[in-house]
PDB file of N, CA and C in Angstrom:
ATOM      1  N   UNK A   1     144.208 166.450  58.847  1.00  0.00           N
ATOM      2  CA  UNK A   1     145.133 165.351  58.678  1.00  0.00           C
ATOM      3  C   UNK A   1     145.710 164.902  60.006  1.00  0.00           C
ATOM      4  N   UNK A   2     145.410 166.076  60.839  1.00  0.00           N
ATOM      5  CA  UNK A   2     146.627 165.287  62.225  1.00  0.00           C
ATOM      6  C   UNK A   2     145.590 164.157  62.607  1.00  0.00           C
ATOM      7  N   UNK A   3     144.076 164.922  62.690  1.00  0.00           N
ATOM      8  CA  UNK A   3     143.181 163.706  63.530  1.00  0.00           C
ATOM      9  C   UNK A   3     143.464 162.386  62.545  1.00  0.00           C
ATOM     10  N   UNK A   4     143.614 162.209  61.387  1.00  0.00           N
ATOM     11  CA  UNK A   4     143.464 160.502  60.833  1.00  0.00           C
ATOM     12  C   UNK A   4     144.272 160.226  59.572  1.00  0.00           C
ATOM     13  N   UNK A   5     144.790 160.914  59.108  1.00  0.00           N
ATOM     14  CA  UNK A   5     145.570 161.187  57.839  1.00  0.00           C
ATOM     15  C   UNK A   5     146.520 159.076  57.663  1.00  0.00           C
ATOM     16  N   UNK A   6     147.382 159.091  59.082  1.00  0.00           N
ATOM     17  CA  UNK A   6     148.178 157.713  59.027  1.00  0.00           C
ATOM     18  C   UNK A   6     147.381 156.904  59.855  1.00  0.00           C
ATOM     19  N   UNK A   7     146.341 157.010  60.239  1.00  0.00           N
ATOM     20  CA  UNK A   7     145.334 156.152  61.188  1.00  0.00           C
ATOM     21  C   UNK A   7     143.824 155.528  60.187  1.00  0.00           C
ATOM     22  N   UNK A   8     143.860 154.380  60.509  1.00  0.00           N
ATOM     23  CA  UNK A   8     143.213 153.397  60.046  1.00  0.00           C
ATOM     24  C   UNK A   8     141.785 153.379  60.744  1.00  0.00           C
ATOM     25  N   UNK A   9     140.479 153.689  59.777  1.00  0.00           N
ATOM     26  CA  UNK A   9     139.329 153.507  60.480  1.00  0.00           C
ATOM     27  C   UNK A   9     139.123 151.544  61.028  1.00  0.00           C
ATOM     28  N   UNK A  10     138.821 151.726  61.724  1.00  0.00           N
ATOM     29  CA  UNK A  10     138.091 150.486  62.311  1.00  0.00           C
ATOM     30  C   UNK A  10     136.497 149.969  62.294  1.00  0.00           C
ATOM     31  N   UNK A  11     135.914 150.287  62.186  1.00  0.00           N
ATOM     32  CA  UNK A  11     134.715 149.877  62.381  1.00  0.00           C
ATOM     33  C   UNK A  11     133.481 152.077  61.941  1.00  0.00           C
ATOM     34  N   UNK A  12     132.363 151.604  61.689  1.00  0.00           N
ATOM     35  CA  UNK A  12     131.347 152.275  60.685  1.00  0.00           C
ATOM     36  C   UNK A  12     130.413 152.686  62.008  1.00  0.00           C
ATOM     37  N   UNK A  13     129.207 153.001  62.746  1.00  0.00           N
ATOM     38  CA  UNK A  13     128.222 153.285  63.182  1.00  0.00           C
ATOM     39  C   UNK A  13     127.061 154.143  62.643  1.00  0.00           C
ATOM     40  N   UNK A  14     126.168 153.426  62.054  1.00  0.00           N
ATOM     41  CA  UNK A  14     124.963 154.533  61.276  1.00  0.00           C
ATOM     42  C   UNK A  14     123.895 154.876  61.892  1.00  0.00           C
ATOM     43  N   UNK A  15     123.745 155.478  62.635  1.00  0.00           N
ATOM     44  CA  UNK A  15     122.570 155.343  63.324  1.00  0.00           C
ATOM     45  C   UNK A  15     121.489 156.087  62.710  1.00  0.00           C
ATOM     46  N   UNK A  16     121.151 157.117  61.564  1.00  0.00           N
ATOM     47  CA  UNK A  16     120.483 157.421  60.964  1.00  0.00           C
ATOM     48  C   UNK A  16     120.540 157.861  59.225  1.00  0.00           C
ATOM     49  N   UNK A  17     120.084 158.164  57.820  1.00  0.00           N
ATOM     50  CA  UNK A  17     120.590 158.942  56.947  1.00  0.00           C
ATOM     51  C   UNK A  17     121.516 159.617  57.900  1.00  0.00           C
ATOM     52  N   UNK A  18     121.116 160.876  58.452  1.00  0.00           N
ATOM     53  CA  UNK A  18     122.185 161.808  58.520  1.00  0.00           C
ATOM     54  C   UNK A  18     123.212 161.643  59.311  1.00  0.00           C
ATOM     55  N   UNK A  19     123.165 160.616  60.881  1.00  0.00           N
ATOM     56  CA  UNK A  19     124.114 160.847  61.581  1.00  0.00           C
ATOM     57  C   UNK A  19     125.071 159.206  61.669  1.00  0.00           C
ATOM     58  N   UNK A  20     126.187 159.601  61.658  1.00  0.00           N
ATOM     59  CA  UNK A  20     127.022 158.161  61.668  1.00  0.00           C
ATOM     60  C   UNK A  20     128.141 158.797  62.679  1.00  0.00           C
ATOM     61  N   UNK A  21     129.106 157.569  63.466  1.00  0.00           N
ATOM     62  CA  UNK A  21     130.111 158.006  63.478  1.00  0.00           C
ATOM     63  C   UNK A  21     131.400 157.032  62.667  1.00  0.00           C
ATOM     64  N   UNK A  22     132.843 157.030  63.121  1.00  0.00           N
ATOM     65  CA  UNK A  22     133.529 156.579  62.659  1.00  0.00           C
ATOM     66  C   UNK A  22     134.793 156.197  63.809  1.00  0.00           C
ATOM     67  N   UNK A  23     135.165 155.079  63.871  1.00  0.00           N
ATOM     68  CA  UNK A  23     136.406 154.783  65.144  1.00  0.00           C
ATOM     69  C   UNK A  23     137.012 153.957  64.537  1.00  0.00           C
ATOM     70  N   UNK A  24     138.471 154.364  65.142  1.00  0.00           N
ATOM     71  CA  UNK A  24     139.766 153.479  64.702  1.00  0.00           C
ATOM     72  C   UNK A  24     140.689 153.417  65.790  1.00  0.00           C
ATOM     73  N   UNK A  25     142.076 153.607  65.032  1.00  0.00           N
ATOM     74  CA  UNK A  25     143.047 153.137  65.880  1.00  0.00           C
ATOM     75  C   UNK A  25     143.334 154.517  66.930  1.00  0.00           C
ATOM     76  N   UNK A  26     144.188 154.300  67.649  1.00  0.00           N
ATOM     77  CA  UNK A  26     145.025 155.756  68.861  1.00  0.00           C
ATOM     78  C   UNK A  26     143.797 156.852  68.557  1.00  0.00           C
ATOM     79  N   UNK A  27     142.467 156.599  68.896  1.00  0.00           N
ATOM     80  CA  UNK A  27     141.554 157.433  69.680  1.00  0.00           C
ATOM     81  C   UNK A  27     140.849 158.160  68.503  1.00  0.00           C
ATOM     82  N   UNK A  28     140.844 157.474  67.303  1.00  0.00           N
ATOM     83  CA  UNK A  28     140.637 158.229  66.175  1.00  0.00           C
ATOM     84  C   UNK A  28     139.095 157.858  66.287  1.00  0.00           C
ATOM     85  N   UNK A  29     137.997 159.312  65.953  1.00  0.00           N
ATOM     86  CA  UNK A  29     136.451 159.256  66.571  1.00  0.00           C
ATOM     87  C   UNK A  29     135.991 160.361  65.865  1.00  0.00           C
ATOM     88  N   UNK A  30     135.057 160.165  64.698  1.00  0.00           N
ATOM     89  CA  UNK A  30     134.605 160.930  64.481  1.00  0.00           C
ATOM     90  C   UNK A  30     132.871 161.247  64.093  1.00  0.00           C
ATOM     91  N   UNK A  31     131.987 162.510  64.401  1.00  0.00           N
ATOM     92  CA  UNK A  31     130.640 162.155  63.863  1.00  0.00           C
ATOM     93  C   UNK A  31     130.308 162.833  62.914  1.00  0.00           C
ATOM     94  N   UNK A  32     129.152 162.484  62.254  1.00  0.00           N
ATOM     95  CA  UNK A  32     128.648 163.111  61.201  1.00  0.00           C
ATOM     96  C   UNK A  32     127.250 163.563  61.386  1.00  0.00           C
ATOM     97  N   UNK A  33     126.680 164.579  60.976  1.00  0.00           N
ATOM     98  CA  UNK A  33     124.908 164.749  61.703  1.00  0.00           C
ATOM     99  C   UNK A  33     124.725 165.207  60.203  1.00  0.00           C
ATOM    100  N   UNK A  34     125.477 164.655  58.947  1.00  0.00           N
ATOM    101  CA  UNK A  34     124.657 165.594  57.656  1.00  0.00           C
ATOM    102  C   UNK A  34     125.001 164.571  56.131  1.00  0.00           C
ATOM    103  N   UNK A  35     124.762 163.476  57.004  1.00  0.00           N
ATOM    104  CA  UNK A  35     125.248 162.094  55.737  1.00  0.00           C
ATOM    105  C   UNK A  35     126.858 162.163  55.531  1.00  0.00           C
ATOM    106  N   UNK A  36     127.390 162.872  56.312  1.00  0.00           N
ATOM    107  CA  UNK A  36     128.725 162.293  55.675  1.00  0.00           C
ATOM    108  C   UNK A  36     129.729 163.670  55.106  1.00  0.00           C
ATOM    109  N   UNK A  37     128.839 164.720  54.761  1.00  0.00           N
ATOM    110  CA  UNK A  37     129.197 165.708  54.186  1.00  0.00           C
ATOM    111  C   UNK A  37     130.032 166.609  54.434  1.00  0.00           C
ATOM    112  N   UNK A  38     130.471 166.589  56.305  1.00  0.00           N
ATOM    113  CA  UNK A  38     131.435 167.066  56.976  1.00  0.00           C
ATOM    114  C   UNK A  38     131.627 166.190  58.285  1.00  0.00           C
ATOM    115  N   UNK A  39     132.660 166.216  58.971  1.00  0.00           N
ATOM    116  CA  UNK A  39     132.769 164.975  59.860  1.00  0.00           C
ATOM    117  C   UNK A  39     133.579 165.502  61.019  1.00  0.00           C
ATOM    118  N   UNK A  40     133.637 165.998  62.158  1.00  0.00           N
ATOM    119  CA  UNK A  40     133.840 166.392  63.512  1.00  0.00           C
ATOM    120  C   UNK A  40     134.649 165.456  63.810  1.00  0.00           C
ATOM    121  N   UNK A  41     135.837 166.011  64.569  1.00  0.00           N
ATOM    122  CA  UNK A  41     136.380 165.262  65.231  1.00  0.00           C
ATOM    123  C   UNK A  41     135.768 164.821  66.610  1.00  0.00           C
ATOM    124  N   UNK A  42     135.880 163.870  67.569  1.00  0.00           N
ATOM    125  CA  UNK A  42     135.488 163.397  68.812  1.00  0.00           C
ATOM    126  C   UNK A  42     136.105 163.235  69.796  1.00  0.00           C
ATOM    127  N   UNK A  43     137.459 163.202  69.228  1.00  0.00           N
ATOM    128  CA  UNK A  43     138.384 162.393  70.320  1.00  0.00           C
ATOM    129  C   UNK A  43     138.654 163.188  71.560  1.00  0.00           C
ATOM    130  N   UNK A  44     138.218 164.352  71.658  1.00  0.00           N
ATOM    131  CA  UNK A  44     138.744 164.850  72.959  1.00  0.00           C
ATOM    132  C   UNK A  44     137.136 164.910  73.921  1.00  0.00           C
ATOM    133  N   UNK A  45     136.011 164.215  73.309  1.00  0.00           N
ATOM    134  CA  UNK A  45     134.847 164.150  73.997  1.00  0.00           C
ATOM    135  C   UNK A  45     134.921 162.774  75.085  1.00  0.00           C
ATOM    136  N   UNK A  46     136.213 162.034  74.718  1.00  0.00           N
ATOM    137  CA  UNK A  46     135.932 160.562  75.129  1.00  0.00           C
ATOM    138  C   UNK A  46     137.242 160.639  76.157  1.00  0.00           C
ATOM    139  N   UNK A  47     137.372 160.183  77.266  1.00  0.00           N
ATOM    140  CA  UNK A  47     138.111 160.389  78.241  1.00  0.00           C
ATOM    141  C   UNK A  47     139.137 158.974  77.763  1.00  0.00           C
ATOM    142  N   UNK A  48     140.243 159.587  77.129  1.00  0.00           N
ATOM    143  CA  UNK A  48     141.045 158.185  76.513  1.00  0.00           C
ATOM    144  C   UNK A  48     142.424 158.783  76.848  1.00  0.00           C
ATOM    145  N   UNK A  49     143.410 158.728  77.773  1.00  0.00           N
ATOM    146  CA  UNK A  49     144.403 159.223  77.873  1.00  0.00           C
ATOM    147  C   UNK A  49     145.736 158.812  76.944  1.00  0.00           C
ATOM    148  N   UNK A  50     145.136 157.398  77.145  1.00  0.00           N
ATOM    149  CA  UNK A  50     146.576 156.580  76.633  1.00  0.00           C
ATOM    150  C   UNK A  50     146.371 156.772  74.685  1.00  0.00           C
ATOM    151  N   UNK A  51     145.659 157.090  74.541  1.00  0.00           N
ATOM    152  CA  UNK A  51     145.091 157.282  72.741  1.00  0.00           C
ATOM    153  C   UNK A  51     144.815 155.410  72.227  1.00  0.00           C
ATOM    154  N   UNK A  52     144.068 154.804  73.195  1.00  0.00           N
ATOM    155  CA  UNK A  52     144.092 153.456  72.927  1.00  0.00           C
ATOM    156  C   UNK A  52     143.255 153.177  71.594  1.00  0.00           C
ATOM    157  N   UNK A  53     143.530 152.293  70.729  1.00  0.00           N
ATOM    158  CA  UNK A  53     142.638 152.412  69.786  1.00  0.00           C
ATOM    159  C   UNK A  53     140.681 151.640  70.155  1.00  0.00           C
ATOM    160  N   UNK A  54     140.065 152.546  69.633  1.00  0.00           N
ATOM    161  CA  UNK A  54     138.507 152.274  69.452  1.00  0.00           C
ATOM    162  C   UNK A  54     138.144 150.873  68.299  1.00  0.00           C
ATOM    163  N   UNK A  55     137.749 149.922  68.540  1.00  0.00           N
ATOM    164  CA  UNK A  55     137.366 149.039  67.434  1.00  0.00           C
ATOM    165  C   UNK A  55     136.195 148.602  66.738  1.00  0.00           C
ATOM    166  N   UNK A  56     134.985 149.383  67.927  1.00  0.00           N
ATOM    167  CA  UNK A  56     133.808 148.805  67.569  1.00  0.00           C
ATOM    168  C   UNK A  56     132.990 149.972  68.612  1.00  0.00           C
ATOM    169  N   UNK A  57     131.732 150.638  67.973  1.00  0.00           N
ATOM    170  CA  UNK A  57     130.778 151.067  68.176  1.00  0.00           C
ATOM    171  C   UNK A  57     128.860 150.417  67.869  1.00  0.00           C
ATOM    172  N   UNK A  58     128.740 149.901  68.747  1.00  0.00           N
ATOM    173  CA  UNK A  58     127.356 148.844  69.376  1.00  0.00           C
ATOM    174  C   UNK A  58     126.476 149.691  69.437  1.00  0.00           C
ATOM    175  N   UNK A  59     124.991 149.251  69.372  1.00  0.00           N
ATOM    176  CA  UNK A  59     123.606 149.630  69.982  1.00  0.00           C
ATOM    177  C   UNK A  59     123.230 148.128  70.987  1.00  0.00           C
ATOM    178  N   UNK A  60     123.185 148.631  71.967  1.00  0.00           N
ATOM    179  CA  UNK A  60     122.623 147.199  72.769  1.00  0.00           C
ATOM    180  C   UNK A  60     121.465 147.954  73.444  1.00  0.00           C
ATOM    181  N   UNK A  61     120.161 147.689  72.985  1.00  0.00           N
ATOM    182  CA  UNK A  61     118.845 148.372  73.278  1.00  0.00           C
ATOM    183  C   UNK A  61     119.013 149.620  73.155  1.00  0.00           C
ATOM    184  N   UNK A  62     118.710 150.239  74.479  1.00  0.00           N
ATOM    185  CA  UNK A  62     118.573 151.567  74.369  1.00  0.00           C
ATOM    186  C   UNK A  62     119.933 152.319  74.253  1.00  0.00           C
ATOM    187  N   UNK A  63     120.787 151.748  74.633  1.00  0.00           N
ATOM    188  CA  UNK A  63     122.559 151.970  75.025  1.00  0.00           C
ATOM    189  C   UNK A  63     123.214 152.076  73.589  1.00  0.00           C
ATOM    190  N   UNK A  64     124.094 152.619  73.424  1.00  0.00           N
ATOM    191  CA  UNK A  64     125.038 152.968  72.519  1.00  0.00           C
ATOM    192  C   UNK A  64     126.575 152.745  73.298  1.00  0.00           C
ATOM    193  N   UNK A  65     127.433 151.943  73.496  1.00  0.00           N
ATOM    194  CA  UNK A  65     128.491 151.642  73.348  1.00  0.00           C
ATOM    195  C   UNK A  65     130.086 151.957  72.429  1.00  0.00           C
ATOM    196  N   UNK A  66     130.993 152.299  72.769  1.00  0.00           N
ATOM    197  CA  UNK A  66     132.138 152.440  72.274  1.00  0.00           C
ATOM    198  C   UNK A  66     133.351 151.736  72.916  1.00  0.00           C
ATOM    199  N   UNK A  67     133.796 150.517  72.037  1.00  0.00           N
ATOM    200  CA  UNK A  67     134.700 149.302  72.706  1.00  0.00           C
ATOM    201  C   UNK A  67     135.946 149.537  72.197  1.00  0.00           C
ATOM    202  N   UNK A  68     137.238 148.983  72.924  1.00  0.00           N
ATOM    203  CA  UNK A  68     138.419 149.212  72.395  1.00  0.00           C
ATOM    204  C   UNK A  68     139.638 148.354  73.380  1.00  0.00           C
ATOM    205  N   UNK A  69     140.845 148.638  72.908  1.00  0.00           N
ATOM    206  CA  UNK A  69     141.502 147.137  73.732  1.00  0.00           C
ATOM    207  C   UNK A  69     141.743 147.610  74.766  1.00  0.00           C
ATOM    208  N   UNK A  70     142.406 147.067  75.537  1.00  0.00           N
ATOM    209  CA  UNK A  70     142.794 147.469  77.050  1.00  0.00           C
ATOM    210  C   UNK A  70     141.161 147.054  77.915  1.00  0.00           C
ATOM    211  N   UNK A  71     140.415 146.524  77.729  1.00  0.00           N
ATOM    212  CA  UNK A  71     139.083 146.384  77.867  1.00  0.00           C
ATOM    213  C   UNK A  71     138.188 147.951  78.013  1.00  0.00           C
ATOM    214  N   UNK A  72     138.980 148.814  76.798  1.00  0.00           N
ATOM    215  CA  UNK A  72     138.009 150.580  76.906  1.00  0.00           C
ATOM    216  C   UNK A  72     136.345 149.895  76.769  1.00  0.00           C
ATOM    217  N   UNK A  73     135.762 150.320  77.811  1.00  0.00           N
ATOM    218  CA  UNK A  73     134.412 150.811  77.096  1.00  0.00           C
ATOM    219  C   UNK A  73     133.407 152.000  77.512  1.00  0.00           C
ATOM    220  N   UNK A  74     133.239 152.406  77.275  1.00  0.00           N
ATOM    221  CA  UNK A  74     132.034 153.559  76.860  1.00  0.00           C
ATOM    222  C   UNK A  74     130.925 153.234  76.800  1.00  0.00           C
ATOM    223  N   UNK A  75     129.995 154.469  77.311  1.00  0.00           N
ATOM    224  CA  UNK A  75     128.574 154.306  76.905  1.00  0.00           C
ATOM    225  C   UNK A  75     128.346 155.589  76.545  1.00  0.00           C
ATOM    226  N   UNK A  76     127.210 155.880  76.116  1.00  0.00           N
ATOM    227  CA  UNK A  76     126.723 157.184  75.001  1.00  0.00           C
ATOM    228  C   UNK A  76     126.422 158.786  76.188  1.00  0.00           C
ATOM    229  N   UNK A  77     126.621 157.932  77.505  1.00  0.00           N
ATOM    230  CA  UNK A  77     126.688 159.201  78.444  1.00  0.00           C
ATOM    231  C   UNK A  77     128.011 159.661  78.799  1.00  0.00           C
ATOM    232  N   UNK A  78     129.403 158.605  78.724  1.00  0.00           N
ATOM    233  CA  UNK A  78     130.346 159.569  78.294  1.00  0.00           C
ATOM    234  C   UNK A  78     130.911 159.463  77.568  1.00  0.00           C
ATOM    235  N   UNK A  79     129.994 159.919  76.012  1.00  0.00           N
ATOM    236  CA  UNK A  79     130.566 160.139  74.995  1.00  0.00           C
ATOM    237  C   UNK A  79     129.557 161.728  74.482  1.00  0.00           C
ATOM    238  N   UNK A  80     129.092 162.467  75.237  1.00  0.00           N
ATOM    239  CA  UNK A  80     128.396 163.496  74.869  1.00  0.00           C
ATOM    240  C   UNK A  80     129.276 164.931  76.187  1.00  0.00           C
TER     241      UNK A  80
END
Protein backbone atom coordinates (compact mmCIF):
# COMPACT_ATOMS: atom_id res chain seq x y z
CA UNK A 1 0.00 0.00 0.00
CA UNK A 2 2.76 2.59 0.70
CA UNK A 3 4.05 2.07 -3.06
CA UNK A 4 0.29 3.06 -4.64
CA UNK A 5 -2.56 2.55 -2.29
CA UNK A 6 -3.54 6.92 -2.71
CA UNK A 7 -1.62 7.15 -6.09
CA UNK A 8 -3.27 7.08 -9.36
CA UNK A 9 -1.95 4.81 -12.26
CA UNK A 10 -1.30 6.82 -15.35
CA UNK A 11 -0.71 5.16 -18.29
CA UNK A 12 -0.44 0.77 -19.09
CA UNK A 13 2.89 -0.66 -21.05
CA UNK A 14 2.47 -4.34 -22.49
CA UNK A 15 5.16 -5.39 -23.98
CA UNK A 16 4.42 -9.09 -23.95
CA UNK A 17 1.48 -11.84 -22.45
CA UNK A 18 3.68 -11.97 -19.56
CA UNK A 19 5.54 -8.76 -19.06
CA UNK A 20 3.84 -5.21 -18.62
CA UNK A 21 4.66 -2.37 -16.59
CA UNK A 22 2.57 0.27 -14.86
CA UNK A 23 3.36 4.34 -14.13
CA UNK A 24 1.66 7.04 -12.40
CA UNK A 25 1.80 9.82 -10.28
CA UNK A 26 5.05 10.74 -7.41
CA UNK A 27 7.26 7.90 -9.02
CA UNK A 28 4.71 5.22 -8.81
CA UNK A 29 6.45 2.16 -11.34
CA UNK A 30 5.72 -1.01 -11.42
CA UNK A 31 6.59 -4.52 -13.54
CA UNK A 32 5.09 -7.58 -14.13
CA UNK A 33 7.07 -10.71 -15.94
CA UNK A 34 3.90 -13.26 -15.14
CA UNK A 35 0.64 -11.54 -16.77
CA UNK A 36 -0.14 -9.55 -14.01
CA UNK A 37 -0.15 -12.13 -11.28
CA UNK A 38 2.35 -10.33 -9.01
CA UNK A 39 3.73 -6.85 -9.68
CA UNK A 40 7.29 -5.41 -8.34
CA UNK A 41 7.75 -2.34 -7.35
CA UNK A 42 10.35 -0.05 -9.61
CA UNK A 43 10.60 3.07 -8.25
CA UNK A 44 13.86 2.94 -6.66
CA UNK A 45 15.38 1.45 -10.16
CA UNK A 46 14.65 4.94 -11.80
CA UNK A 47 16.82 7.82 -10.60
CA UNK A 48 13.72 10.25 -9.64
CA UNK A 49 14.57 12.28 -6.59
CA UNK A 50 11.89 14.74 -6.54
CA UNK A 51 9.09 11.59 -6.78
CA UNK A 52 7.91 13.50 -10.04
CA UNK A 53 5.04 11.83 -11.48
CA UNK A 54 5.64 9.21 -14.64
CA UNK A 55 2.79 9.65 -17.38
CA UNK A 56 3.63 7.67 -20.23
CA UNK A 57 5.79 4.63 -21.10
CA UNK A 58 6.72 4.49 -25.25
CA UNK A 59 8.44 1.95 -27.63
CA UNK A 60 10.13 4.18 -30.24
CA UNK A 61 11.93 1.33 -32.38
CA UNK A 62 14.27 -0.38 -30.63
CA UNK A 63 14.10 2.13 -27.43
CA UNK A 64 11.73 1.87 -24.65
CA UNK A 65 11.12 5.23 -23.00
CA UNK A 66 9.66 6.47 -19.63
CA UNK A 67 8.16 10.26 -19.78
CA UNK A 68 6.99 12.47 -17.01
CA UNK A 69 6.61 16.31 -16.18
CA UNK A 70 9.38 18.42 -15.35
CA UNK A 71 10.50 17.20 -18.93
CA UNK A 72 11.63 13.41 -16.91
CA UNK A 73 12.72 11.13 -19.49
CA UNK A 74 14.19 7.80 -19.47
CA UNK A 75 15.33 5.21 -21.59
CA UNK A 76 15.26 1.35 -20.91
CA UNK A 77 19.14 1.62 -19.99
CA UNK A 78 18.32 3.58 -16.99
CA UNK A 79 15.59 1.83 -16.10
CA UNK A 80 17.36 -1.71 -15.54
Amino acid sequence: MDDGADKPFLDVYVESEERAFVVGAYNLIFRTEDGGKSWQPWRNRVENPKELHFYAMRRCGQDLFLVGEQDLCFDRQMME
